[in-house]
Protein backbone atom coordinates (compact mmCIF):
# COMPACT_ATOMS: atom_id res chain seq x y z
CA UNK A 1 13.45 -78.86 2.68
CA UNK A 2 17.00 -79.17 3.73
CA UNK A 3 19.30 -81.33 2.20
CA UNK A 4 21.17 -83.93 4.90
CA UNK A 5 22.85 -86.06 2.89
CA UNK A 6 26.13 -85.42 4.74
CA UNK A 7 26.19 -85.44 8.37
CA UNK A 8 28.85 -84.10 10.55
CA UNK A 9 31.03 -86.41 13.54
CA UNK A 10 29.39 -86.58 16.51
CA UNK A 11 32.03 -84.25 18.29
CA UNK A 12 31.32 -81.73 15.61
CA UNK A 13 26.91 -81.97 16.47
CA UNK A 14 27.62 -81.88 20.38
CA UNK A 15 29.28 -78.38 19.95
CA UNK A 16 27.30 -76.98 17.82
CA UNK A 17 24.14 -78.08 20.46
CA UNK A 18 26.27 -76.31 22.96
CA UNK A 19 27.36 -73.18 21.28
CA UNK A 20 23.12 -72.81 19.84
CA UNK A 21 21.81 -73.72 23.38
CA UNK A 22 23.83 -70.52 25.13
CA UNK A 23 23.65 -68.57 21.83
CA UNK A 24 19.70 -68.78 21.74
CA UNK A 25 19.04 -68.19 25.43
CA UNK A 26 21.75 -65.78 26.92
CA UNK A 27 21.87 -63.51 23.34
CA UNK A 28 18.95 -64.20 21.73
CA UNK A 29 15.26 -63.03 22.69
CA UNK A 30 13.50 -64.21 19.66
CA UNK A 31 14.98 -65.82 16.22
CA UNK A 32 12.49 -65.51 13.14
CA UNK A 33 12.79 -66.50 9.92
CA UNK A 34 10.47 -65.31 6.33
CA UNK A 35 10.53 -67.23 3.31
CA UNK A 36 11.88 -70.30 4.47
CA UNK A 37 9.58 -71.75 1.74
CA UNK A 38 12.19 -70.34 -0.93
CA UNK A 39 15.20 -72.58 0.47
CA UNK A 40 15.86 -75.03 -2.32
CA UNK A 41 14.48 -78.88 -1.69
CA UNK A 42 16.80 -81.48 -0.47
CA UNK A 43 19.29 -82.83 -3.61
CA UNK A 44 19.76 -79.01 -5.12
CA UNK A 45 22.86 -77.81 -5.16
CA UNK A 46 23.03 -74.41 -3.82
CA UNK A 47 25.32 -71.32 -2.22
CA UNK A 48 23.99 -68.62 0.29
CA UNK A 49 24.13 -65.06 -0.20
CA UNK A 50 23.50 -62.56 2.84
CA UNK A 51 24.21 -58.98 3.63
CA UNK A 52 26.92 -58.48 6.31
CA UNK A 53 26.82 -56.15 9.36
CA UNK A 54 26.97 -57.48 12.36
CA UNK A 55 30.68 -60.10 12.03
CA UNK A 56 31.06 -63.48 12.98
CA UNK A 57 27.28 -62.79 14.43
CA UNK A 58 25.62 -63.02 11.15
CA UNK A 59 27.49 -66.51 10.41
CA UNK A 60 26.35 -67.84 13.35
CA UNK A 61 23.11 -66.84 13.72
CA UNK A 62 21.70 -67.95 9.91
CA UNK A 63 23.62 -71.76 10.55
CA UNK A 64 21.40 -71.87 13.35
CA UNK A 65 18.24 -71.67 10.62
CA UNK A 66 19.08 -74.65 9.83
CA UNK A 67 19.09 -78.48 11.59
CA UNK A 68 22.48 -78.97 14.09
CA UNK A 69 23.44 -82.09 12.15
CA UNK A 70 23.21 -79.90 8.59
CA UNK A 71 27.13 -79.67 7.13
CA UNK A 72 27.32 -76.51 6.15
CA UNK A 73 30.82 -74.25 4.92
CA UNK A 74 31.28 -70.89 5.32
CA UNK A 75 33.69 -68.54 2.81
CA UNK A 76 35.89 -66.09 5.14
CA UNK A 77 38.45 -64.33 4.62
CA UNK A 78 41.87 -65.62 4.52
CA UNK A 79 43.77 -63.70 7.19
CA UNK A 80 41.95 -65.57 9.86
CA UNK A 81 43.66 -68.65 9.01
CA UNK A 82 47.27 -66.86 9.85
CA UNK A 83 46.48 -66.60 13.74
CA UNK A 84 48.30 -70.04 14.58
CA UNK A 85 47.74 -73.47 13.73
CA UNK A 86 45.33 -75.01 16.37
CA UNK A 87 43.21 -71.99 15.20
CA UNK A 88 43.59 -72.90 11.62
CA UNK A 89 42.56 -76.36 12.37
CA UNK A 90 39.60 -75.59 14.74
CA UNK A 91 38.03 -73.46 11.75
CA UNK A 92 38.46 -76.05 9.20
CA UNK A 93 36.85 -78.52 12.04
CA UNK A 94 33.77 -75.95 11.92
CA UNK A 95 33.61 -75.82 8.35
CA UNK A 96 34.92 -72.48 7.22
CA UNK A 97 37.10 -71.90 4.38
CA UNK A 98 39.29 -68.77 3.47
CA UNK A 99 38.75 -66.51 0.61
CA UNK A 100 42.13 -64.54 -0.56
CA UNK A 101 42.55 -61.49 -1.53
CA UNK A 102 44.45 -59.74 -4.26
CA UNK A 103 44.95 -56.76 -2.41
CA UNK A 104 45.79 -58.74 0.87
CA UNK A 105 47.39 -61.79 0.18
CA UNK A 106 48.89 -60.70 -3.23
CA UNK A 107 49.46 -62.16 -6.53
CA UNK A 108 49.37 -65.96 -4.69
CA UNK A 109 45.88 -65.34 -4.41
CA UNK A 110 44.77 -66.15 -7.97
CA UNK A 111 45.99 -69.38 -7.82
CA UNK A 112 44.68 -70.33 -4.03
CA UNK A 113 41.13 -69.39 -4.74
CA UNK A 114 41.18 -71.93 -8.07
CA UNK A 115 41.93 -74.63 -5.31
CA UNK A 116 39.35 -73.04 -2.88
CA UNK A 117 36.90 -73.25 -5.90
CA UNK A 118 37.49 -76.60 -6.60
CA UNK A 119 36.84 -77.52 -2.93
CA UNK A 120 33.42 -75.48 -2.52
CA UNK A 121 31.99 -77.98 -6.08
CA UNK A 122 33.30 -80.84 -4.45
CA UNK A 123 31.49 -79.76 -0.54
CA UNK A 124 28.39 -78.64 -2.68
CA UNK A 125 28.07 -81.71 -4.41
CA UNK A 126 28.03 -83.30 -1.37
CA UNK A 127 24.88 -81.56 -0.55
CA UNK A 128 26.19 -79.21 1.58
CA UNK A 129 25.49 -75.16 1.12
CA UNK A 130 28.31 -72.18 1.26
CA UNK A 131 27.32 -69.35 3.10
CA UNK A 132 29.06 -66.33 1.13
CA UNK A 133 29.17 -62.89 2.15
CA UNK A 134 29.26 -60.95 -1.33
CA UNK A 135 30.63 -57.43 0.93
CA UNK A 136 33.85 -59.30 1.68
CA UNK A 137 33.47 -57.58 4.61
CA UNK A 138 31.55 -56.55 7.52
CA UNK A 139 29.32 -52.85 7.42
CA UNK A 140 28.93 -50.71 10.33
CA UNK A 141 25.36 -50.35 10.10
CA UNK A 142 21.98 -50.87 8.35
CA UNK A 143 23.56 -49.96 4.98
CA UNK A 144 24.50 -52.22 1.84
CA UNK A 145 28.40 -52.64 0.76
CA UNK A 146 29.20 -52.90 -2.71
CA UNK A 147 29.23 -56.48 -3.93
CA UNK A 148 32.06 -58.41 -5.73
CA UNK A 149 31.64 -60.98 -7.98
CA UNK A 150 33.19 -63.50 -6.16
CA UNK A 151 30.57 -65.44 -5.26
CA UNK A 152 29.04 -65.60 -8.63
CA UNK A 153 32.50 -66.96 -9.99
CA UNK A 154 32.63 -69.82 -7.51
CA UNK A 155 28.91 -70.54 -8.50
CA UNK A 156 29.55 -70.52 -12.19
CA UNK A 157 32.84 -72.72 -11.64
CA UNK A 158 30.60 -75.64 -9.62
CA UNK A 159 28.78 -75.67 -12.78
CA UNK A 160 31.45 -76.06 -15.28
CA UNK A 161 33.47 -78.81 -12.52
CA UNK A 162 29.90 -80.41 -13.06
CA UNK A 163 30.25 -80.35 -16.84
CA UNK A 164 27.41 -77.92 -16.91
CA UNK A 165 24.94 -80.67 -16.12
CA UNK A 166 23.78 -79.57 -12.73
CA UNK A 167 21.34 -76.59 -11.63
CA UNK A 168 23.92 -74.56 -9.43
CA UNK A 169 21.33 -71.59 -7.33
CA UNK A 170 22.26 -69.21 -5.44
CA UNK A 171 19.88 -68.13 -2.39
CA UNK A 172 19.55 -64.39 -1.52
CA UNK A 173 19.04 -63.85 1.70
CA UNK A 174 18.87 -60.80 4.64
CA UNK A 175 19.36 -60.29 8.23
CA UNK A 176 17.96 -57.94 10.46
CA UNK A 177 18.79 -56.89 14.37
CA UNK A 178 17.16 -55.58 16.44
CA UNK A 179 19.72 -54.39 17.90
CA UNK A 180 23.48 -54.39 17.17
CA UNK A 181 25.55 -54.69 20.27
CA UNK A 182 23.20 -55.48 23.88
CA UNK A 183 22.36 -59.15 24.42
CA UNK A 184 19.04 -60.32 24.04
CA UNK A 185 17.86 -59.10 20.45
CA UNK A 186 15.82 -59.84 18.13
CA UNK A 187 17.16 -61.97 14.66
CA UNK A 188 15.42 -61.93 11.56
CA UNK A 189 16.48 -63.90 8.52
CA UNK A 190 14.48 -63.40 5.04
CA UNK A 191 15.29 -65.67 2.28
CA UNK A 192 14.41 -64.68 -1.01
CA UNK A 193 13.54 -66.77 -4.34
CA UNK A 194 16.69 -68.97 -5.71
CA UNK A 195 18.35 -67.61 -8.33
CA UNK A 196 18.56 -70.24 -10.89
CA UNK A 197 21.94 -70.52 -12.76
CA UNK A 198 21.53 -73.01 -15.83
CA UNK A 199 19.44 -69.92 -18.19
CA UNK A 200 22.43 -68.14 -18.12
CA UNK A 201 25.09 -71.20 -18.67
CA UNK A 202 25.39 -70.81 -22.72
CA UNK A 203 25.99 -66.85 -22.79
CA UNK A 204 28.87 -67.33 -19.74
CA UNK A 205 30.88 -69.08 -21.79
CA UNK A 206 30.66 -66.53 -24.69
CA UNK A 207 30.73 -63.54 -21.76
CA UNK A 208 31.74 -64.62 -18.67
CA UNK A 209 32.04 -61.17 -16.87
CA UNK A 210 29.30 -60.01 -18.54
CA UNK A 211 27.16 -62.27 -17.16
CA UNK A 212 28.78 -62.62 -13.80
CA UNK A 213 28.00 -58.78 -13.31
CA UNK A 214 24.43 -59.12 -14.51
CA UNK A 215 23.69 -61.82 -11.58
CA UNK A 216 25.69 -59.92 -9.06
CA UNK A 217 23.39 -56.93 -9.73
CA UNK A 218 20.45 -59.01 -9.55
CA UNK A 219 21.18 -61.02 -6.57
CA UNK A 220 22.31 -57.92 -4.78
CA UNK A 221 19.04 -55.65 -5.81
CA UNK A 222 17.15 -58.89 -4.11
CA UNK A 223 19.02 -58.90 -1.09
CA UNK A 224 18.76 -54.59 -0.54
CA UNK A 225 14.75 -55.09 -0.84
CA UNK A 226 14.47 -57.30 1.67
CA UNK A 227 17.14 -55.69 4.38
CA UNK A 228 16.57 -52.26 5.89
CA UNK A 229 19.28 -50.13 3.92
CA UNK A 230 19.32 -47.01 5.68
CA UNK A 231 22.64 -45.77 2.99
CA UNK A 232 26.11 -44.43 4.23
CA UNK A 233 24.92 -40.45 4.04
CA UNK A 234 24.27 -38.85 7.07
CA UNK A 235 23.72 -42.89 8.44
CA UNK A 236 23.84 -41.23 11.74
CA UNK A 237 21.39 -38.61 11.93
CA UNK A 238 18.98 -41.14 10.54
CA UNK A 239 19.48 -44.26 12.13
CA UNK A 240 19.50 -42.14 15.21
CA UNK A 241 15.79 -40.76 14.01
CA UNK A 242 14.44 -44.46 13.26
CA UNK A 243 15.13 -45.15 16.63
CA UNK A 244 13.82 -42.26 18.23
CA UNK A 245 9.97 -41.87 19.43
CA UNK A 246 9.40 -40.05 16.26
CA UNK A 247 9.57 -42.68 14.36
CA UNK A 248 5.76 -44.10 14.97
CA UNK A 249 7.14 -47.70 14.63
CA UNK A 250 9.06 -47.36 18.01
CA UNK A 251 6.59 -46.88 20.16
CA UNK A 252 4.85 -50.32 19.18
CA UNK A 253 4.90 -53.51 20.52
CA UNK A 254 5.36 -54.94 17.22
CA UNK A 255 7.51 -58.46 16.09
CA UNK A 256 10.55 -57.44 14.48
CA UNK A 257 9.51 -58.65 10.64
CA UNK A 258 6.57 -56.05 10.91
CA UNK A 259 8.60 -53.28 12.28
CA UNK A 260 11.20 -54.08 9.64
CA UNK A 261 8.60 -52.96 7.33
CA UNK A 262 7.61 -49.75 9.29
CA UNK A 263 11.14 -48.66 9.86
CA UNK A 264 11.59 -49.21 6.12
CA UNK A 265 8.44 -46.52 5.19
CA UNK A 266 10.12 -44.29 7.63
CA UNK A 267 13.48 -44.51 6.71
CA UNK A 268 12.71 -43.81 2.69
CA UNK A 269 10.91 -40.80 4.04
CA UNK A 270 13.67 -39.85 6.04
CA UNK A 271 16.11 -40.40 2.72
CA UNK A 272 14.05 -37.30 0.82
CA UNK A 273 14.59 -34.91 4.10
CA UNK A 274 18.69 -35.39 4.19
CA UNK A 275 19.52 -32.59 2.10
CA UNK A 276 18.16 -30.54 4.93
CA UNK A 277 20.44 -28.61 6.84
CA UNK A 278 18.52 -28.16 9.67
CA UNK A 279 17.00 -31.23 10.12
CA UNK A 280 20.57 -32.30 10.46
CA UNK A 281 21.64 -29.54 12.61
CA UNK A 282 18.68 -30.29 15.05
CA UNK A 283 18.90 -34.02 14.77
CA UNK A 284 22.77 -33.81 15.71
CA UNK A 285 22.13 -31.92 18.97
CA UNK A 286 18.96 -33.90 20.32
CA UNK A 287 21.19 -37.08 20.09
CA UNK A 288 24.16 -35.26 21.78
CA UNK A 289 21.79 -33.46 24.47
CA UNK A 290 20.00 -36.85 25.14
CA UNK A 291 23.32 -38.52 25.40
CA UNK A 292 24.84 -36.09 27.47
CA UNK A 293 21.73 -36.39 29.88
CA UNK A 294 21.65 -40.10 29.89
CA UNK A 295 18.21 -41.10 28.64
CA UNK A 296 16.73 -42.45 25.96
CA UNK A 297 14.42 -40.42 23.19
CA UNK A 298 11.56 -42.90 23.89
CA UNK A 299 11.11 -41.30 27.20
CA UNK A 300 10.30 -38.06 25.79
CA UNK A 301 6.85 -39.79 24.68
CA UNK A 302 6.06 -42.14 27.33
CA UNK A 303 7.74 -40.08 30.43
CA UNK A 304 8.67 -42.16 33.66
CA UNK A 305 6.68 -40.85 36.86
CA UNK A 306 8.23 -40.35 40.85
CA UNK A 307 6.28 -43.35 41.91
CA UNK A 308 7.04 -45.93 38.98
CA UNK A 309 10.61 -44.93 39.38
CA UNK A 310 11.02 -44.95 42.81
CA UNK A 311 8.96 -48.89 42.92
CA UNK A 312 12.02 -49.89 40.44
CA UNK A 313 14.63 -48.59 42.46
CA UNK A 314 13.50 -50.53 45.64
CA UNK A 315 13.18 -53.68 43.81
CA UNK A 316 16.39 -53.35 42.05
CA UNK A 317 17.95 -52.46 45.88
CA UNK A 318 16.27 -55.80 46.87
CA UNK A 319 17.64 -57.74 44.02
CA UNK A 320 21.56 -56.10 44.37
CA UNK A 321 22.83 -59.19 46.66
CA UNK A 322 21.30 -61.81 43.68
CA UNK A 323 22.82 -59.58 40.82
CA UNK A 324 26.09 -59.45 42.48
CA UNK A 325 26.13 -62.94 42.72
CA UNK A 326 25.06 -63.24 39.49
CA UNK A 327 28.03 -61.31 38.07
CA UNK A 328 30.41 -64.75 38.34
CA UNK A 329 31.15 -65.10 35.17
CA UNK A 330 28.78 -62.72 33.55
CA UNK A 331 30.25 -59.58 34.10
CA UNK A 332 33.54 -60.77 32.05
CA UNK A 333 31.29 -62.32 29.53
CA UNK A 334 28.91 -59.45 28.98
CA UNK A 335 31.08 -56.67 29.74
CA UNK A 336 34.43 -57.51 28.76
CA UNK A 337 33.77 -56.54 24.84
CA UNK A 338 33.15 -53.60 25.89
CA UNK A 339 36.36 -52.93 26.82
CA UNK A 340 38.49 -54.70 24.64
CA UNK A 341 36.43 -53.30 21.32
CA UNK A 342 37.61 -49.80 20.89
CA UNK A 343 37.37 -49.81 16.82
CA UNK A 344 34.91 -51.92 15.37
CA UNK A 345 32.20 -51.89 17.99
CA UNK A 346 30.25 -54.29 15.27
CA UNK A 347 32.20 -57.01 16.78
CA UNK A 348 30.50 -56.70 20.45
CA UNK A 349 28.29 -59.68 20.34
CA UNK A 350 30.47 -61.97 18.21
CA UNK A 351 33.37 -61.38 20.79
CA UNK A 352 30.33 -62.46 23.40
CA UNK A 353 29.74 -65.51 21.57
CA UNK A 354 32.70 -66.69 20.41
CA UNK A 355 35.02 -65.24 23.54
CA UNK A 356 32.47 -65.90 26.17
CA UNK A 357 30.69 -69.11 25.34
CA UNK A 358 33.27 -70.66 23.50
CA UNK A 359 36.23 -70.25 25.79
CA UNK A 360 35.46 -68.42 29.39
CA UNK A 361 32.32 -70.09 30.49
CA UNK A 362 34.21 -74.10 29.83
CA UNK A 363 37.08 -72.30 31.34
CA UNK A 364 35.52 -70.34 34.14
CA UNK A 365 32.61 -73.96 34.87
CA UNK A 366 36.73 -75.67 35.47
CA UNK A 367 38.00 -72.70 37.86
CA UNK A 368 34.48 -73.24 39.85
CA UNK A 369 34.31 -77.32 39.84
CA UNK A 370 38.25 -76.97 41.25
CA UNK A 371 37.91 -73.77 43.86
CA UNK A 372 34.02 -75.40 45.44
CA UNK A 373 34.54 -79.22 44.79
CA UNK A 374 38.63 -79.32 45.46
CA UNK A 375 38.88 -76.58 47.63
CA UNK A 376 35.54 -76.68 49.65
CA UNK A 377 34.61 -80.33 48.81
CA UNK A 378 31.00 -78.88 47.48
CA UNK A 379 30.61 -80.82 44.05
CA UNK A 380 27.42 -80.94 43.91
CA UNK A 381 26.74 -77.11 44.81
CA UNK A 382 29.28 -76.09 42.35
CA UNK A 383 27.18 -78.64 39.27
CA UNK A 384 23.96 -77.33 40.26
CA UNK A 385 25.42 -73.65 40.09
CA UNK A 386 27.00 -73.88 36.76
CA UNK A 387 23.66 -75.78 35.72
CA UNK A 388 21.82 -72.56 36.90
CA UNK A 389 24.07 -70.54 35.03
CA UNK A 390 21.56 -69.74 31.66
CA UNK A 391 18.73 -68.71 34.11
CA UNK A 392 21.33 -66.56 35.94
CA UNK A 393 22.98 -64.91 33.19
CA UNK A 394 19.68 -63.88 31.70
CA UNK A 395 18.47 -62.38 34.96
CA UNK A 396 22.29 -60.94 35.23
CA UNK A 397 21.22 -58.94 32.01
CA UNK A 398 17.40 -58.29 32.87
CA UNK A 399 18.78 -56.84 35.97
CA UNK A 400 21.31 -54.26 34.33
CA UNK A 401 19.08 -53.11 31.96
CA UNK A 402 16.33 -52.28 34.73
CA UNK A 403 18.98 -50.47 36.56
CA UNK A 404 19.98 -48.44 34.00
CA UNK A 405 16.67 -47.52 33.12
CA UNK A 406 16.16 -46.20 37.28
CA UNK A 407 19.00 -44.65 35.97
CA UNK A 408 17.89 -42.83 33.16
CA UNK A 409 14.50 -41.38 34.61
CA UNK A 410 16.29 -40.42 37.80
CA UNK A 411 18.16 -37.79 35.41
CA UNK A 412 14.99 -37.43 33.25
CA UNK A 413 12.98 -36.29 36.58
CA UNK A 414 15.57 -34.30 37.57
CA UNK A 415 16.64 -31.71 34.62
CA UNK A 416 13.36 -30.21 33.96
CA UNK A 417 14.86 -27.42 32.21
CA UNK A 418 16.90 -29.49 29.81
CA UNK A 419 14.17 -31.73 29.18
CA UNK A 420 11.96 -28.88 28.25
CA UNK A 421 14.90 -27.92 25.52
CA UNK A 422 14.93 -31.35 24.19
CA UNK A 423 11.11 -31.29 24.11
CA UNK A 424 11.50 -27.99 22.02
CA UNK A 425 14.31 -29.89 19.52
CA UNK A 426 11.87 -32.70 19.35
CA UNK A 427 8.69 -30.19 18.47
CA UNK A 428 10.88 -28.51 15.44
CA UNK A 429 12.11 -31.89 14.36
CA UNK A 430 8.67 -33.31 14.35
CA UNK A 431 7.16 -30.40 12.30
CA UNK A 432 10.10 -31.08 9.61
CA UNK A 433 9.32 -34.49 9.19
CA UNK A 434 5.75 -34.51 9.13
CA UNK A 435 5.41 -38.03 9.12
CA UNK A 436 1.93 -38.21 9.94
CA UNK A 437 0.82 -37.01 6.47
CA UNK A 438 3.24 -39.28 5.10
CA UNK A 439 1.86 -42.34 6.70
CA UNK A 440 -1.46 -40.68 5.76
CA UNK A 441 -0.47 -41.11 1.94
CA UNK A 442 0.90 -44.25 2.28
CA UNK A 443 -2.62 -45.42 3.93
């Protein structure tokens, strides 16, 4: 199914083991992937086209769908390559290339991106894939950018470097999360039927933009049926809904492909109620009211009792001394994006990845060898701890997140009056949706 006929160095297979192995166990609860029938055989030559949301995440995440010792390239954008040199060169190591820019890197561009072109036939002749993100950019949510044509040209131009001999596809494909920015989530990659090139090689050379517009459209219609594409109006108000206990799909135990599809019926229901003002209205001030109190709307339909609450918090009393211990180096490593992400909030678990594992747990696994084995002559202790370090982090996280729920039902138990006004909101909101006769038609 996957084409190998170019293996990366050794150095090159040994970090990539490292960066899936922490990437798969301290982010990652469960990976899936649908269609993976539709990736082209070994021999085709092919590029990758994916919706972007979630940054360097997405990247990472759908090269891991594939063998370690698969070659594969990745099209970013060209500012990246500008940081310094030994960044430049790491990048190239890990097989990205830059993308310019008219509008960023001026009229240069043109010219760059005919050499970049002529590098992506030459990689995807070797049997290597390009991962592309058509966007050119990263969304901030379960919505679909506008695509350029970008990708299309650089397909279309592997073709004609080929003489127009060879079957150049390009492979639409979606991601889903199940959540954007807390550790542990869900992944879900659907890969959708190849779209063949060589039908439309005859009318691109007659009408090259033409045809490069009528692919685009088709690739990206391809890749916004398979995603969830919850639009840019009022993204808010319903993303916020989908989320919420009224959308039947929360409340069930479900693996993320079938609540994809659930959240999908819900949110096209949602889509004909937007031009509601007081949907809106209401919707606006049970998020801010929940907020404000601390809890979560799934609460409101499976309540938390005295007792339950109350068996958490001595447990979680019990555990403090582990957690705390726990917190070397997970609290920088967790935590830290946190702080340093004030704008773009989508880049929370790439900064987690790509901060974290790539750079403060080698550095941090040094500080401990030197401060236990040079400083307290404990070598071993200090191995076996960093070796425990996966396990640890995880419980670091399942730990937080059990606190914080203690947390949350303390103040739910605790403000009966402004639960009863969110229980009101919730009634009115309910009525307006209605989604039990919806569900009922689509049935």
């Amino acid at each position: 199914m996957f084409s190998l006929s170019s293996h990366p160095k050794p150095g090159l297979v040994l970090f990539k083991w490292y960066i899936n192995l922490l990437n798969s166990t301290l982010m990652i609860h469960h990976r899936y992937t649908v269609g993976k029938e539709n990736i082209p055989a070994k021999g085709e030559k092919y590029y990758i086209a994916c919706n972007h949301q979630n940054a360097a995440n997405d990247a990472i995440n759908i090269a891991f769908a594939y063998p370690i010792d698969y070659l594969q390239h990745f099209v970013v954008r060209a500012n990246v390559f500008s940081l310094n040199p030994a960044i430049t060169a790491f990048l190239s190591w890990l097989g990205l290339m830059p993308a310019f820019r008219m509008g960023w890197e001026g009229g240069e561009a043109l010219e760059e991106n005919y050499r970049l072109f002529d590098k992506l036939a030459v990689r995807i002749n070797q049997g290597r894939n390009v991962l592309v993100f058509p966007e050119s950019g990263h969304t901030q949510g379960h919505y679909l950018d506008p695509f350029s044509t970008g990708l299309v040209r650089m397909a279309f131009h592997t073709a004609k470097y080929n003489d127009w001999k060879e079957d150049i596809k390009i492979l639409p494909t979606a991601h889903h999360y199940s959540d954007y920015h807390d550790a542990q989530y869900d992944f879900l990659w659907m890969v959708g039927e190849p779209i063949s090139l060589k039908p439309y090689y005859e009318e691109f050379q007659e009408h090259p933009y033409r045809v490069m517009r009528e692919v685009t459209r088709r690739m990206r219609t391809t890749i916004q049926n398979m995603m969830l594409d919850e639009g840019e109006d009022h993204y808010a108000e319903k993303d916020f809904l989908r989320c919420s206990a009224l959308n039947p799909a929360t409340m069930k135990d479900l693996p993320l492909p079938e609540k994809l599809a659930e959240d999908k019926v819900f949110v096209e229901h949602l889509k004909t109620l937007m031009d509601n003002e007081e949907l809106i209205t209401l919707t606006d001030e049970l998020k801010q009211r929940e907020q404000t109190l601390g809890i979560k709307d799934t609460m409101m339909a499976a309540p938390p009792s005295w007792a339950r609450t109350l068996a958490w918090g001595v447990l979680c009393l019990l555990l403090l001394p582990l957690w705390i211990v726990s917190l070397w180096p997970h609290i920088i490593c967790y935590w830290a994006p946190l702080v340093l992400l004030k704008e773009d909030k989508m880049f929370t678990n790439s900064y987690r990845v790509i901060l974290s594992i790539v750079i403060l747990y080698p550095l941090f696994a040094l500080i401990t060898l030197l401060v236990m084995g040079l400083g307290w002559g404990m070598w071993w202790q200090a191995i076996v701890w960093i070796l425990l370090w996966i396990p640890i982090g995880k419980f670091c996280w399942w730990y937080s997140q059990r606190a914080h729920n203690v947390f949350r039902a303390v103040r739910y138990l605790t403000h009966p009056s402004e639960i009863k006004v969110i229980g009101q909101l919730r009634e009115r909101i309910k009525e307006i949706i209605n989604i039990e006769n919806r569900y009922k038609k689509v049935v």
